[in-house]
N, C-alpha and C. Protein backbone atom coordinates (compact mmCIF):
# COMPACT_ATOMS: atom_id res chain seq x y z
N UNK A 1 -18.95 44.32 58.11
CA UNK A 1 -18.65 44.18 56.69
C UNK A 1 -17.24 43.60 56.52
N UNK A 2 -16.44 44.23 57.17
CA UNK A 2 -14.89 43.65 57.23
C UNK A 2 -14.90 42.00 57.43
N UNK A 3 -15.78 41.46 58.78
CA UNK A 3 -15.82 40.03 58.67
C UNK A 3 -16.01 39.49 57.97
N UNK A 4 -17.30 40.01 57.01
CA UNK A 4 -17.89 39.15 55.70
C UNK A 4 -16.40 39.18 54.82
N UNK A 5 -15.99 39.83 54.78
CA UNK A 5 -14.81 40.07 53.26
C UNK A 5 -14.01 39.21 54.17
N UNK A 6 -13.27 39.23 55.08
CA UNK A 6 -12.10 38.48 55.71
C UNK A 6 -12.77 37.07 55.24
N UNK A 7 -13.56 36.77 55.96
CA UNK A 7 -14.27 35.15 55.68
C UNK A 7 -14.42 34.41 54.25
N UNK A 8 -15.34 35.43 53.32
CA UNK A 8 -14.57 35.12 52.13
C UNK A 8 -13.56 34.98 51.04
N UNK A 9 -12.19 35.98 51.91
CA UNK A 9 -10.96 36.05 51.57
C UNK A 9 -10.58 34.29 52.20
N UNK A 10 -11.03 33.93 53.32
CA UNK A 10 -10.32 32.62 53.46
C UNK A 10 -11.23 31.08 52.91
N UNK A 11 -12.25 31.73 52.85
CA UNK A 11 -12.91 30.38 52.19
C UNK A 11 -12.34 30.21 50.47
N UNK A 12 -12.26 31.41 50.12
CA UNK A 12 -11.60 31.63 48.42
C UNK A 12 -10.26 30.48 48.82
N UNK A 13 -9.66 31.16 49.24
CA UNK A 13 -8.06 31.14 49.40
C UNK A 13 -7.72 29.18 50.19
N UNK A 14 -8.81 29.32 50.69
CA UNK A 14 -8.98 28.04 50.72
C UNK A 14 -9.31 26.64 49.80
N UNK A 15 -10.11 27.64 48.48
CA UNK A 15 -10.72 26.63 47.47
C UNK A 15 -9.50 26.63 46.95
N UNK A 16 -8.49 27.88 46.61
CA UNK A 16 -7.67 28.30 45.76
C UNK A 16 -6.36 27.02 45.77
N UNK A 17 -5.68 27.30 47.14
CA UNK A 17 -5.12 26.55 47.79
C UNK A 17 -4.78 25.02 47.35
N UNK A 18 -5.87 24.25 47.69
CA UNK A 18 -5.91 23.26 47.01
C UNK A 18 -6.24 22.66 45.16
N UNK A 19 -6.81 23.38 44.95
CA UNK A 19 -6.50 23.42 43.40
C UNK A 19 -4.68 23.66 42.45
N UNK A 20 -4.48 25.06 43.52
CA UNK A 20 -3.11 24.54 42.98
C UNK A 20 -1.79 23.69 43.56
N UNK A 21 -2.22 22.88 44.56
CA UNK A 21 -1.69 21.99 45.28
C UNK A 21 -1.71 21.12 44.19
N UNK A 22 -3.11 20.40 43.77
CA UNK A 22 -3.09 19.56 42.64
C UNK A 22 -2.75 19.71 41.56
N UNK A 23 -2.89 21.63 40.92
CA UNK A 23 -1.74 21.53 39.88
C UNK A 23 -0.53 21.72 39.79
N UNK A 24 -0.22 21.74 41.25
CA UNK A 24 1.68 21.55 41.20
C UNK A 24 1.68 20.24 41.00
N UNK A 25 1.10 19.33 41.88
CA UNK A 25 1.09 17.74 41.95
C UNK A 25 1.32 17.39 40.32
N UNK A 26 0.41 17.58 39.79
CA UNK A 26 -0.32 16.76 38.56
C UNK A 26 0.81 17.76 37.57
N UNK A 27 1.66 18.68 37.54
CA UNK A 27 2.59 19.52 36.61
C UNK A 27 3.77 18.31 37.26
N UNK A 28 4.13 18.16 38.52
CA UNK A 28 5.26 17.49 38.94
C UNK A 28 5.23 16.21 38.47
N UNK A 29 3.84 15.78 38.40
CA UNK A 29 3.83 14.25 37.75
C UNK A 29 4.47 14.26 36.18
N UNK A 30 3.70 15.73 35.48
CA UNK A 30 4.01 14.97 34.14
C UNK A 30 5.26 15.53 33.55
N UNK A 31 6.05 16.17 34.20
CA UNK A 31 7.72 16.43 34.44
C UNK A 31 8.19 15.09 34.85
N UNK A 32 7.64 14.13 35.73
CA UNK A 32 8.61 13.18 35.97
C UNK A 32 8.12 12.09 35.17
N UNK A 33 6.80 12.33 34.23
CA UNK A 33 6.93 11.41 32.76
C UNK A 33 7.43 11.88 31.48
N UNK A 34 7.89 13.01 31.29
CA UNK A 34 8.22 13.53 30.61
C UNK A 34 9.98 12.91 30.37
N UNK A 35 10.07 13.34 31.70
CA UNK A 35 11.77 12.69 32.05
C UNK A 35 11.92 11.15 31.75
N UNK A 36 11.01 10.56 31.82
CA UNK A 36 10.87 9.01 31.60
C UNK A 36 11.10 9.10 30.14
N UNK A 37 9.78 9.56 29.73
CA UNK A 37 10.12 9.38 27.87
C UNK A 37 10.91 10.02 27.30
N UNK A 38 11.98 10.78 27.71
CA UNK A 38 12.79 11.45 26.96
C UNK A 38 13.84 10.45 27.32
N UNK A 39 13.92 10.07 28.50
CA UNK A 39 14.89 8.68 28.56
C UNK A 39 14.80 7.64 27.56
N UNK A 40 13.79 7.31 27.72
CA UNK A 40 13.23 6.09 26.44
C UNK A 40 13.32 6.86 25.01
N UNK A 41 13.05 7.64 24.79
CA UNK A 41 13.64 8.15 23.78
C UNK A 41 14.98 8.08 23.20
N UNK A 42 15.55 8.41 24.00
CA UNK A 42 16.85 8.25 23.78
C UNK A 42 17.49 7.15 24.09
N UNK A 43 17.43 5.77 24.42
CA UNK A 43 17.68 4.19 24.29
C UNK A 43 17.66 4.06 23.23
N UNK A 44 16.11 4.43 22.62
CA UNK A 44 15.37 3.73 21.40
C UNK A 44 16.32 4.40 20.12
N UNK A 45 16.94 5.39 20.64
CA UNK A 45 17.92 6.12 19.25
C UNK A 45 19.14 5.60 19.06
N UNK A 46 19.59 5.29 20.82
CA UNK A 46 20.90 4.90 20.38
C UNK A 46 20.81 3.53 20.10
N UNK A 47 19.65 2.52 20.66
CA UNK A 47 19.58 1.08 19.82
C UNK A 47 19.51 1.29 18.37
N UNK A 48 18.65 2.23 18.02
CA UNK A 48 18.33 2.10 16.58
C UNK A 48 19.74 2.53 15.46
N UNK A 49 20.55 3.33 16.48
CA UNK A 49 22.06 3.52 15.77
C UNK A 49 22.78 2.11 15.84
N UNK A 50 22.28 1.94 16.70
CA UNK A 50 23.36 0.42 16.73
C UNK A 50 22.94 -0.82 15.87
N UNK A 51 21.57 -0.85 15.40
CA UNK A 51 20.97 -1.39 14.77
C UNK A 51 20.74 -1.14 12.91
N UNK A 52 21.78 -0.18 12.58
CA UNK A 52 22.10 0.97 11.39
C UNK A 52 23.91 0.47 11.48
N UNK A 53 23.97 0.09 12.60
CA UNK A 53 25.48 -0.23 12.04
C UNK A 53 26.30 1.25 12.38
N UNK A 54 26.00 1.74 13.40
CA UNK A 54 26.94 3.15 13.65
C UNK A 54 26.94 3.17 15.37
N UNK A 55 28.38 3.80 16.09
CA UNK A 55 28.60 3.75 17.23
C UNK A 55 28.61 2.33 17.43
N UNK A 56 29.32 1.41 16.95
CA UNK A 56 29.53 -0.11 17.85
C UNK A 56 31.05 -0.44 18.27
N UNK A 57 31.81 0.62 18.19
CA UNK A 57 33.01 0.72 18.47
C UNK A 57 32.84 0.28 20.34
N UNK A 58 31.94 0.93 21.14
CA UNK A 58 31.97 0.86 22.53
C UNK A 58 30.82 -0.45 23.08
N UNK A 59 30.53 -1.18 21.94
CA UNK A 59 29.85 -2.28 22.03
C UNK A 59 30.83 -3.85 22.82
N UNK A 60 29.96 -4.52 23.38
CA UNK A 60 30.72 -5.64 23.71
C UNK A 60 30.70 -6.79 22.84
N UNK A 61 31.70 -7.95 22.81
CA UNK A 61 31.10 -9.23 21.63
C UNK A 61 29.73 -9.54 22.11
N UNK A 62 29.47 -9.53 23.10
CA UNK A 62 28.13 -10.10 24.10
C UNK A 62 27.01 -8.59 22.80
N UNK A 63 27.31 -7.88 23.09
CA UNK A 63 25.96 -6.75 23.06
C UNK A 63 25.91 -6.84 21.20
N UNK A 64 27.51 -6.49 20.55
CA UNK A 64 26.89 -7.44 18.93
C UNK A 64 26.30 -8.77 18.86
N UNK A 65 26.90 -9.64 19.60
CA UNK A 65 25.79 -10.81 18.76
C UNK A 65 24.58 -10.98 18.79
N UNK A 66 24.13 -9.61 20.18
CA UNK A 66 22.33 -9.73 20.76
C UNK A 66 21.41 -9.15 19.39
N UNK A 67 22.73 -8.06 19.02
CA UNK A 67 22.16 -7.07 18.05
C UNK A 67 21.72 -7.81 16.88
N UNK A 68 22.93 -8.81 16.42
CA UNK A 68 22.79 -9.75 15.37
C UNK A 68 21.78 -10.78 15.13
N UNK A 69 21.39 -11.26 16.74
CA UNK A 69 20.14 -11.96 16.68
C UNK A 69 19.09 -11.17 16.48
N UNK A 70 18.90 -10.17 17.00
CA UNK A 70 17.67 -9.43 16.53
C UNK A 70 17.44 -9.04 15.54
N UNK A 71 18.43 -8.54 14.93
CA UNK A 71 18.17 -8.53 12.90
C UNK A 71 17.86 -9.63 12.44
N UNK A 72 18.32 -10.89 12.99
CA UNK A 72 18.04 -11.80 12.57
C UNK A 72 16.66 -12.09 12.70
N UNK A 73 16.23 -11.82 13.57
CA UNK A 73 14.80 -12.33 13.99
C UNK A 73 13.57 -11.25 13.41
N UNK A 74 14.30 -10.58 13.11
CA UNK A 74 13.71 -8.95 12.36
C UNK A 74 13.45 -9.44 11.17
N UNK A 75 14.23 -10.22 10.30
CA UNK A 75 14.23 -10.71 8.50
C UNK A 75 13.39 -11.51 9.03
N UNK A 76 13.52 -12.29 9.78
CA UNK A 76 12.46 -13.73 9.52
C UNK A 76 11.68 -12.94 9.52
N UNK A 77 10.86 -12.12 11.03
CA UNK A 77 9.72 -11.86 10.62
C UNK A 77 9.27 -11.04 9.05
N UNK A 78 10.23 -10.12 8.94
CA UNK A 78 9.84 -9.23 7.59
C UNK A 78 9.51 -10.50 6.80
N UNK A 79 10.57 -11.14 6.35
CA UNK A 79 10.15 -12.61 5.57
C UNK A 79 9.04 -13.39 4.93
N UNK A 80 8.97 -13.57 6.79
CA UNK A 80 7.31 -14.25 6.63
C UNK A 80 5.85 -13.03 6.15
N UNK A 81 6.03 -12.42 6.84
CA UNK A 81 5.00 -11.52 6.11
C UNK A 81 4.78 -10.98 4.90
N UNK A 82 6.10 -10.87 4.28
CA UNK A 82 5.94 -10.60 2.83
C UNK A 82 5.28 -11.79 1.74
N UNK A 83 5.96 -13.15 2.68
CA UNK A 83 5.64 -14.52 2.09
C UNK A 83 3.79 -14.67 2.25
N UNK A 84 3.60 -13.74 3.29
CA UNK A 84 2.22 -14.58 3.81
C UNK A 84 1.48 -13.33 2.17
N UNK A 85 1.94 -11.90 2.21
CA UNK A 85 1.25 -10.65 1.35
C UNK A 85 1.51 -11.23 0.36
N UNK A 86 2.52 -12.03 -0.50
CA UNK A 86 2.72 -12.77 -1.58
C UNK A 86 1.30 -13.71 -1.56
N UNK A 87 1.41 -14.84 -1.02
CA UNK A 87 0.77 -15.85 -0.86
C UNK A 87 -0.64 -15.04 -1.24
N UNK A 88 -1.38 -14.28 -0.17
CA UNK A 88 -2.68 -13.37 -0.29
C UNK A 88 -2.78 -12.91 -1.58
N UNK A 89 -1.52 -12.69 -2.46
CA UNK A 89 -1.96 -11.90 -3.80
C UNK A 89 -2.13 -12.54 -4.38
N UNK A 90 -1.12 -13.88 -4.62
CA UNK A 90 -1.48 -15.31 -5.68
C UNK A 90 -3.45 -15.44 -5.54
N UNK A 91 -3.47 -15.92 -4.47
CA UNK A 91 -4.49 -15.94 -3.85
C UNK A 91 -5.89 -14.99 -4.45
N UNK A 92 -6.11 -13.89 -4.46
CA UNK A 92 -6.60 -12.77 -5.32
C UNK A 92 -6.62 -13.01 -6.39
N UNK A 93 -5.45 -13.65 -7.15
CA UNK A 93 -4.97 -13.42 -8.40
C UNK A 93 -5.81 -14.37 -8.89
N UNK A 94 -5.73 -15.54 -8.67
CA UNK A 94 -6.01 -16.73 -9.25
C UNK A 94 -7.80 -16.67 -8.94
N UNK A 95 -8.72 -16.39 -7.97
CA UNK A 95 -10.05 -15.45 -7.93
C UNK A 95 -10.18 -14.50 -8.99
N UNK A 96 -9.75 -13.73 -9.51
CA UNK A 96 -9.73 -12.93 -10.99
C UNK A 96 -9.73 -13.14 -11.84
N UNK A 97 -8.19 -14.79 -12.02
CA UNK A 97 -8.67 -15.66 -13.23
C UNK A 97 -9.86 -16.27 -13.64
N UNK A 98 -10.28 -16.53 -12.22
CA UNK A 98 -11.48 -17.82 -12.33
C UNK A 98 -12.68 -16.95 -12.99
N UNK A 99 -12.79 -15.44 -12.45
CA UNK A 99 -14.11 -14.71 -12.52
C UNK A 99 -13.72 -14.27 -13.98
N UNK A 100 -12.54 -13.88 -14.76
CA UNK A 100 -12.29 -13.57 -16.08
C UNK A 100 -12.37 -14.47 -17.50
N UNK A 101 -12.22 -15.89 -16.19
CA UNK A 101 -12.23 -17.27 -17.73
C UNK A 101 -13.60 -17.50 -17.74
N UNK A 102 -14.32 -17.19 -16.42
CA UNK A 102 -15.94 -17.43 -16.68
C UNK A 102 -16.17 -16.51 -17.69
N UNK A 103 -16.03 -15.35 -17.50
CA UNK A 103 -16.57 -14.05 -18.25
C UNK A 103 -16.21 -14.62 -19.56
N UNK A 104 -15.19 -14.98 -19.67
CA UNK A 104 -14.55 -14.80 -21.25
C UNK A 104 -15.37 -16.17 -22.11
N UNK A 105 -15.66 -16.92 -21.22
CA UNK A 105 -16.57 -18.53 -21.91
C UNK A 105 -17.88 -18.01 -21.99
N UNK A 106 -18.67 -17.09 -21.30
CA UNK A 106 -19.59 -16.44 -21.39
C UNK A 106 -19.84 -15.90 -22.65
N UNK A 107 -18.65 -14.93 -22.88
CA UNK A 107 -18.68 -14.17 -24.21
C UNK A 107 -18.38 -14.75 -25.38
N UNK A 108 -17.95 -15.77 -25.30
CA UNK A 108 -17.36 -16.85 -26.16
C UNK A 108 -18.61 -17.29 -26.58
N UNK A 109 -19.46 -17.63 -26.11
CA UNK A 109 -20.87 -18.55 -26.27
C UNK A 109 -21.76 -17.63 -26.87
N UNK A 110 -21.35 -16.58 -26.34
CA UNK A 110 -22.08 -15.29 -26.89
C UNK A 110 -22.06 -14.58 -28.17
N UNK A 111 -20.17 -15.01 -28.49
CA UNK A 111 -20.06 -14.72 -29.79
C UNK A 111 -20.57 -15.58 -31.25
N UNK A 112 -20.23 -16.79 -30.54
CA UNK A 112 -20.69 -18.07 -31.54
C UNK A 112 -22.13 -17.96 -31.86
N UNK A 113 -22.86 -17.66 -30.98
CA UNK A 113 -24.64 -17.07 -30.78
C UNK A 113 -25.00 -16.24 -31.86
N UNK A 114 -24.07 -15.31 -31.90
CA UNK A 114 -24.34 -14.38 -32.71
C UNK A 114 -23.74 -14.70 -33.93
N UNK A 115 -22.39 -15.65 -34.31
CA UNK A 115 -22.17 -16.18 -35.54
C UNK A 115 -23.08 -17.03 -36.30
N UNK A 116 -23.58 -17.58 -35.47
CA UNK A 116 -24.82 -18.17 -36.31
C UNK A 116 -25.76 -18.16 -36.40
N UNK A 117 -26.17 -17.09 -35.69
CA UNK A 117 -27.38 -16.11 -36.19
C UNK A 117 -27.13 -15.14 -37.83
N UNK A 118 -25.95 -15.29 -37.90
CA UNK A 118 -25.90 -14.56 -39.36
C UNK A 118 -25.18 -15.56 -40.29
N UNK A 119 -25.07 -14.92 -41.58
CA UNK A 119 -24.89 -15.70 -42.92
C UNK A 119 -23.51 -15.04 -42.95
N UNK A 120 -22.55 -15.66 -43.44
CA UNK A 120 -21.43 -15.19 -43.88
C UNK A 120 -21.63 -14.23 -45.16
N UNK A 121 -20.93 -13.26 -45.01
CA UNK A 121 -21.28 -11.59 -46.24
C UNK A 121 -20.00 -12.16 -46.73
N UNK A 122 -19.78 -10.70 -47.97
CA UNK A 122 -18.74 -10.57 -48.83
C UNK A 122 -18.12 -9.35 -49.06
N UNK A 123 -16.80 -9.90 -49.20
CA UNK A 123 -16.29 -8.05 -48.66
C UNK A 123 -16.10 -7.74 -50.42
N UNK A 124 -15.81 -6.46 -50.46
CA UNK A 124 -15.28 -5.53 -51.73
C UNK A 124 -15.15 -6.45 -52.86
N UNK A 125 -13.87 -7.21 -52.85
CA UNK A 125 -14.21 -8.05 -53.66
C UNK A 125 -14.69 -9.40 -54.18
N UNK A 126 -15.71 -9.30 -53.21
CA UNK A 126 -16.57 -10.66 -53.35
C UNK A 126 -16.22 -11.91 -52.69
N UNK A 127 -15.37 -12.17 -51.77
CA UNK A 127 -14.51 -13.50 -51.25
C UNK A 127 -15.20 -13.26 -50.17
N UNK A 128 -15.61 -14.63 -49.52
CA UNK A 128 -16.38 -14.56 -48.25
C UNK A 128 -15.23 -14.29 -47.10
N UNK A 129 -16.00 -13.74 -46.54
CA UNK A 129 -15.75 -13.45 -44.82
C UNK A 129 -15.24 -14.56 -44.16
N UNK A 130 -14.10 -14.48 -43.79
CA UNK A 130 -14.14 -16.23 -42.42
C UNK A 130 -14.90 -15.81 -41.03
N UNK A 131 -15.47 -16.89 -40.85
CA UNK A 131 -16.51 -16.60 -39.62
C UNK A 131 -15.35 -17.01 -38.25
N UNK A 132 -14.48 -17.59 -38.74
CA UNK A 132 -13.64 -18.56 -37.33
C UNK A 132 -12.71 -17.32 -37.20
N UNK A 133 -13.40 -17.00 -35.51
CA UNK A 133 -12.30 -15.68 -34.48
C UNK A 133 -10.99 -16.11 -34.57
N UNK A 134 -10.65 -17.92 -34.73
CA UNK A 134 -9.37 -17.68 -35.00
C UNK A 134 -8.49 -16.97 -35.88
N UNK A 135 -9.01 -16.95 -37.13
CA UNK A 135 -8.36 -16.57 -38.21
C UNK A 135 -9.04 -14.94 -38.48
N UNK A 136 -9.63 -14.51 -37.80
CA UNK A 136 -10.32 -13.08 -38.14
C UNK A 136 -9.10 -12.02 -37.35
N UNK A 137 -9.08 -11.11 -37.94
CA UNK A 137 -7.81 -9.75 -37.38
C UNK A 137 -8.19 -8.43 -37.88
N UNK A 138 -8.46 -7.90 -36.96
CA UNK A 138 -8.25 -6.53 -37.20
C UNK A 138 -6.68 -5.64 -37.51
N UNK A 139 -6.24 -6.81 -37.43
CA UNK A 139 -4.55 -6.30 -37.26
C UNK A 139 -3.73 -6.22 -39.43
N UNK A 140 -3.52 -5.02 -39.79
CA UNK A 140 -2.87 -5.28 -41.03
C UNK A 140 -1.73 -5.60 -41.20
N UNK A 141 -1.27 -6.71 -41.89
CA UNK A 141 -0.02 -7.38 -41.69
C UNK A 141 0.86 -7.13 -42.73
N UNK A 142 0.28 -6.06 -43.86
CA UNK A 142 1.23 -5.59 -44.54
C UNK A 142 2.29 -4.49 -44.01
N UNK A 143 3.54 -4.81 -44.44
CA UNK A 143 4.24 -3.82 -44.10
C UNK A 143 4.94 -2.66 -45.25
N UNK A 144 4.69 -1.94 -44.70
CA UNK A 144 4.56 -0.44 -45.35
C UNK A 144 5.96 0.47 -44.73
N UNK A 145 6.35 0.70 -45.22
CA UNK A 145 7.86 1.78 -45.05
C UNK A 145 7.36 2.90 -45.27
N UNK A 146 7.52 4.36 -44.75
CA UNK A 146 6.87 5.55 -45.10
C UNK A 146 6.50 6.23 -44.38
N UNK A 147 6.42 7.48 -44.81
CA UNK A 147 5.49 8.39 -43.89
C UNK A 147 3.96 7.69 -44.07
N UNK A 148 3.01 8.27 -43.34
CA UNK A 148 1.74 7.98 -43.57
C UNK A 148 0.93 8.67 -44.82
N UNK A 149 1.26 8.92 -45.57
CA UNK A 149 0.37 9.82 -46.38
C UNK A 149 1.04 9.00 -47.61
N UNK A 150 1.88 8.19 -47.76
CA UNK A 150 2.51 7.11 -48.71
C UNK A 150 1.59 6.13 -48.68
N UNK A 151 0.97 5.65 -47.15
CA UNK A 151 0.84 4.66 -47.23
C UNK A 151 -0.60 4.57 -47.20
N UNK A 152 -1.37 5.65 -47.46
CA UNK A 152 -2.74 5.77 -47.57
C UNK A 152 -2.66 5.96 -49.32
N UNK A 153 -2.12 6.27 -49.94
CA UNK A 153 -1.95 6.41 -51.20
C UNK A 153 -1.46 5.53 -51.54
N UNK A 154 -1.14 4.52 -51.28
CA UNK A 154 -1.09 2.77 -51.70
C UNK A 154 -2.16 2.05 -51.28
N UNK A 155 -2.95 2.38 -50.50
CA UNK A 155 -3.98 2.03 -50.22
C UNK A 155 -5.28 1.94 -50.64
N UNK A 156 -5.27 3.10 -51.73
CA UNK A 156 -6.14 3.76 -52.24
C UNK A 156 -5.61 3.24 -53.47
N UNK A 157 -4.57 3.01 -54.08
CA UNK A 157 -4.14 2.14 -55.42
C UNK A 157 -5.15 1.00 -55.35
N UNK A 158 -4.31 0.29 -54.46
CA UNK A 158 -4.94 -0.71 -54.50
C UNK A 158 -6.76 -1.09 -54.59
């Protein structure tokens, strides 16, 4: 009985063994990527300070003017892309006109359709209606000073 247990104490200890061989391995690996990107991390902060305009006191003329080209080359691109998202909206825009002046000649044809399908009426006091949308308004162009309750009671004069 003792053999059986010894034997499977070393066949265990054997599976065991190598499993955590590979997870020391594979823990040691991602400690020494870890160490990588915390490096890169920290480049990318202190470029991006230097690129903010802070810490360039220990900069060289050589390492500002690299900096300077790259902003530079930073606007163009921003530049162009805003030019190209501009361009795309004109673009849109002028597709909306086209589909809104159709619509609106549509309704236009639609309205005239229906103007002369009817007879010109007469309002309150008997003066015809103008049929031409130019000259038709819903808008009252008298002007009235007042609270509102003045100006419904001139309204009603009249």
């Amino acid at each position: 009985m003792q053999e059986v247990i010894d034997r499977y104490k070393r066949h265990t200890k054997d599976r065991v063994q190598p499993e955590n061989q590979a997870d020391a391995q594979n823990l040691q690996h991602m400690q020494h990527e870890a160490a990588i990107l915390m490096k890169k991390i920290e480049l990318l902060e202190i470029s991006k300070r230097k690129f903010l305009g802070e810490g360039l006191q220990s900069c060289t003329l050589q390492e500002i003017q690299q900096i300077e080209k790259q902003l530079e080359r930073s606007v163009s691109t921003i530049r162009a892309r805003k030019t190209q998202v501009f361009k795309e909206q004109v673009e849109r825009l002028k597709e909306k006109e086209k589909i809104l002046t159709a619509e609106n000649a549509k309704l236009r044809e639609k309205f005239v359709g229906l103007q002369q399908n009817q007879t010109p009426s007469e309002d309150k006091e008997g003066e015809a209606v103008c049929t031409d949308s130019s000259e038709k308004s819903d808008v009252e162009t008298e002007l009235i000073i007042g609270p509102p309750e003045s100006r419904t009671r001139r309204l009603l004069q009249n």
